[in-house]
Protein backbone atom coordinates (compact mmCIF):
# COMPACT_ATOMS: atom_id res chain seq x y z
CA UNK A 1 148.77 71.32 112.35
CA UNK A 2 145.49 72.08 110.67
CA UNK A 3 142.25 73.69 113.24
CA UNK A 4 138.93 73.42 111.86
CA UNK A 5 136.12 75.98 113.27
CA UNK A 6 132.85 75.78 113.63
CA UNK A 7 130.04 77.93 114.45
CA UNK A 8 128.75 75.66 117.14
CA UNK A 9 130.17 72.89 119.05
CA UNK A 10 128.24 70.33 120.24
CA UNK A 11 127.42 71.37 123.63
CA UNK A 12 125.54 75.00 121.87
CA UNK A 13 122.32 75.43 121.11
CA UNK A 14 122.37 77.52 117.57
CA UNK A 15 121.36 80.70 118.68
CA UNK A 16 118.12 82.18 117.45
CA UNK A 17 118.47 85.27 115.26
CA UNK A 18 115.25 86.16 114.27
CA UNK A 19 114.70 89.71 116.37
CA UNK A 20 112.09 92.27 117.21
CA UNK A 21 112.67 95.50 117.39
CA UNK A 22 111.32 98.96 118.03
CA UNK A 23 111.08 102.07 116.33
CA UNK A 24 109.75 105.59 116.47
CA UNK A 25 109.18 108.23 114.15
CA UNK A 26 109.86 110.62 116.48
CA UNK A 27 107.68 114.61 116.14
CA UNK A 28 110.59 115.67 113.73
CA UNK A 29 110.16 113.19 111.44
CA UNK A 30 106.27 113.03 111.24
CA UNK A 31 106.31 116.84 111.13
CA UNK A 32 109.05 116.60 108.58
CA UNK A 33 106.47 114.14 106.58
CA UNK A 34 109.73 111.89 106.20
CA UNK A 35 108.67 108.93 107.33
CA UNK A 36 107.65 106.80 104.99
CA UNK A 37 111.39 107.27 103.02
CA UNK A 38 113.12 106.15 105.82
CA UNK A 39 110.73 103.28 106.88
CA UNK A 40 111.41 102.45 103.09
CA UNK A 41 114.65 101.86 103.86
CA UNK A 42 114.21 99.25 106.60
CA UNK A 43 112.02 97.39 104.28
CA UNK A 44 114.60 97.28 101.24
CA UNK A 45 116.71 95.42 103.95
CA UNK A 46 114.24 92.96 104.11
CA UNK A 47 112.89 93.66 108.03
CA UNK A 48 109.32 93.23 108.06
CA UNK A 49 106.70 95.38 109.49
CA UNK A 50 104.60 93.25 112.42
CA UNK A 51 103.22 96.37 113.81
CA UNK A 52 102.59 100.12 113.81
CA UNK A 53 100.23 102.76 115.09
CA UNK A 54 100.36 106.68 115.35
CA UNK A 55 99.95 107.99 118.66
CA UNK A 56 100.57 111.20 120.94
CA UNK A 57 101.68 110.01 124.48
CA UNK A 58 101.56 111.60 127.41
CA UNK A 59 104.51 112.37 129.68
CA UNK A 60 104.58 108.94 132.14
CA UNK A 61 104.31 107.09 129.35
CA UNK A 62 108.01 108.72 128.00
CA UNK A 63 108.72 109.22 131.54
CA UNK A 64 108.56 105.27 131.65
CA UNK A 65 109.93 104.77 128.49
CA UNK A 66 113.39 107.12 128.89
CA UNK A 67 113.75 106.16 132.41
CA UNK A 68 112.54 102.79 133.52
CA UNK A 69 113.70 100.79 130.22
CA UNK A 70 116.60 103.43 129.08
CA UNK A 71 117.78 104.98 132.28
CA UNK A 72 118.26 108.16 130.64
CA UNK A 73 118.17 110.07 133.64
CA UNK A 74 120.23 108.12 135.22
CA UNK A 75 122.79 108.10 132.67
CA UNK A 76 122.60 111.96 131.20
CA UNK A 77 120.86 113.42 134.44
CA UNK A 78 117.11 114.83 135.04
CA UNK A 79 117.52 118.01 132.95
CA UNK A 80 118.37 115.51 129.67
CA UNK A 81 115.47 113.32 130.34
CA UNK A 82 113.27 116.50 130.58
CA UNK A 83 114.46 118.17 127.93
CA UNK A 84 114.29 114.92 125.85
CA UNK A 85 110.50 113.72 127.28
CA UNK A 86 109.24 117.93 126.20
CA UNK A 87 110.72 117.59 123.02
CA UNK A 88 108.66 114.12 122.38
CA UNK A 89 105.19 115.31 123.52
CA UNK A 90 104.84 118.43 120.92
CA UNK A 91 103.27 115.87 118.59
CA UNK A 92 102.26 112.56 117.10
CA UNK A 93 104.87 109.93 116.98
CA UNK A 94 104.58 106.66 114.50
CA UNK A 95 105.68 103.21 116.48
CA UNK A 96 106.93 100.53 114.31
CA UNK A 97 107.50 96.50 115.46
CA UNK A 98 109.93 95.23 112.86
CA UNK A 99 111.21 91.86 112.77
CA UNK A 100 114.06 90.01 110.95
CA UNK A 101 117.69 88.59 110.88
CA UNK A 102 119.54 90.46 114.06
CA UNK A 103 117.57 93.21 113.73
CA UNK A 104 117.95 95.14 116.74
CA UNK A 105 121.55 95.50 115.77
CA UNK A 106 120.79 95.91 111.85
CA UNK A 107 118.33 98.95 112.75
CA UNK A 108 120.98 100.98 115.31
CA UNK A 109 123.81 100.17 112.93
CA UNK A 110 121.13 102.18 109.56
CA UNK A 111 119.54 104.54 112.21
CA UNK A 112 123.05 106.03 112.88
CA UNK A 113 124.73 107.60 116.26
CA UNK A 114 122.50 109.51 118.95
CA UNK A 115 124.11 112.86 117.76
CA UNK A 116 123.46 113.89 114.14
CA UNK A 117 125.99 115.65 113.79
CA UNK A 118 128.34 112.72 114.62
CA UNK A 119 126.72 110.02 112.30
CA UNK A 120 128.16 108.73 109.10
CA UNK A 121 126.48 109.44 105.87
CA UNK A 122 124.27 106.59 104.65
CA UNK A 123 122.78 106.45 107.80
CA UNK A 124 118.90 108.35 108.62
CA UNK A 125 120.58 110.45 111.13
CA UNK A 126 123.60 111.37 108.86
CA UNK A 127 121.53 111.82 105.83
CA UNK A 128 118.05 113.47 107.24
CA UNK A 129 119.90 115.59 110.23
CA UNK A 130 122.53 117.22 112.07
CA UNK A 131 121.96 118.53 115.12
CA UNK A 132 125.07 119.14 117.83
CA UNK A 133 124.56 117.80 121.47
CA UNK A 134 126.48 121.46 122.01
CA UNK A 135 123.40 123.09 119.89
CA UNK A 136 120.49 121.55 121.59
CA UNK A 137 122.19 122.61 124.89
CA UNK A 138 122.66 126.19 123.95
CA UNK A 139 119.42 126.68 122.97
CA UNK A 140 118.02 124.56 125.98
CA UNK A 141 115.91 122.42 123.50
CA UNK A 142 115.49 118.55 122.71
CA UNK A 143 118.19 116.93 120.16
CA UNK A 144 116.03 116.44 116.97
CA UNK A 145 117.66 112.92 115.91
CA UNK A 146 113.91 111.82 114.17
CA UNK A 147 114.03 107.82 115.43
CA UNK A 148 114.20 105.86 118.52
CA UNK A 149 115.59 102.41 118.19
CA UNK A 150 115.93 99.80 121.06
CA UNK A 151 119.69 99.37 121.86
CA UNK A 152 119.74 95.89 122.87
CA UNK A 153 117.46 92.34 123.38
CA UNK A 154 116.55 93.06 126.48
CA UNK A 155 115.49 96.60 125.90
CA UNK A 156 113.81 95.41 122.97
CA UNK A 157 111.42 93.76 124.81
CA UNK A 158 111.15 95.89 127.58
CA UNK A 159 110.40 98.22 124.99
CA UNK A 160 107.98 96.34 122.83
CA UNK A 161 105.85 95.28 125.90
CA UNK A 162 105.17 98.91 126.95
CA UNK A 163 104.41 100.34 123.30
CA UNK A 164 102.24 97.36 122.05
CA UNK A 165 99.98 94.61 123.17
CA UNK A 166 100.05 91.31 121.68
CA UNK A 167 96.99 91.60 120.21
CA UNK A 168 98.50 94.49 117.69
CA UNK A 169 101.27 92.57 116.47
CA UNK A 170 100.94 90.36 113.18
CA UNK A 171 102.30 87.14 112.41
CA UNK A 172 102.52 86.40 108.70
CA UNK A 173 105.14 85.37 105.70
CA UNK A 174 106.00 87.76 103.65
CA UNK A 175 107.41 86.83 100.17
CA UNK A 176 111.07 88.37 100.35
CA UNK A 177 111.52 86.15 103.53
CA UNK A 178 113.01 83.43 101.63
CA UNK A 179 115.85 85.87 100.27
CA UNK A 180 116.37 87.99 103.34
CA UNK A 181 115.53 85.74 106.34
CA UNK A 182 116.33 82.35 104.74
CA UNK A 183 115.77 79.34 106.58
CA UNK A 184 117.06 75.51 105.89
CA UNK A 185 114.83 73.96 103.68
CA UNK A 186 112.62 70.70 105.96
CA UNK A 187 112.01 67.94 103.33
């Protein structure tokens, strides 16, 4: 008996991959003056850039941010989300829109685990840090892990909605997209 499989039967709509996502250059990083070698890297993927801007928000905007989108407080309790919105308001912070082929999942999967210390080589956090979750609570501070990434679609737009306006974000073609983000040719 022979199956055959396909990706879609005929009661699915193909699923659209093309993603947004967000990310932010968090104060270690900018400080660090690391950021554009790591945004590097999302580009040699082929994500594309669609928006960015440097800013220095204020605590309800992070308040919002770790607790009304990530439930951070709710997760990891109000000390975490303290500690964590502190640690993100000594400085400027870059925000990034990047768009391309599953991308939220592309960007957590490069940015590496939460905990430095726990993520695999090859990825920002394993190769630009490694700070303990047991270190940062010792010494009562923030866990330096230098990017924010959106963990999911919904998240992602959650996310997107509160960081930029639709006025800042750019719609264009950018040459690699026909390598990276291919699409089936219309005739």
């Amino acid at each position: 008996m022979r199956f055959e499989f396909s990706l879609f039967s005929a009661n699915m709509k193909p699923m659209n991959t093309q993603e947004k996502t967000l990310i932010v250059f968090k104060p270690d990083a900018v400080q660090r003056g690391i950021v554009g070698e790591i945004l590097a890297r999302f580009e040699k993927v082929g994500l594309k850039i669609i928006a960015s801007k440097m800013v220095n928000p204020d605590t309800e905007h992070y308040n919002f941010h770790y607790e009304e989108i990530g439930k951070l407080g709710t997760r990891r309790g109000q000390k975490t989300l303290d500690t964590t919105v502190g640690m993100m308001t000594v400085g400027p912070v870059i925000a990034f829109l990047l768009e391309g082929v599953e991308s939220i999942a592309l960007v957590r999967k490069m940015v590496g685990a939460t905990e430095s210390k726990s993520a695999l080589p090859g990825t920002i956090r394993g190769d630009y840090s490694h700070m303990s979750f047991a270190h940062a609570d010792a010494e009562d501070v923030g866990l330096s892990n230098l990017i924010h990434a959106s963990a999911d679609p919904e998240e992602a737009k959650q996310e997107i909605a509160h960081w930029f306006k639709e006025s800042e974000i750019f719609h264009y073609e950018a040459v690699h997209e026909k390598f990276t983000q291919p699409k089936k040719s219309h005739k």
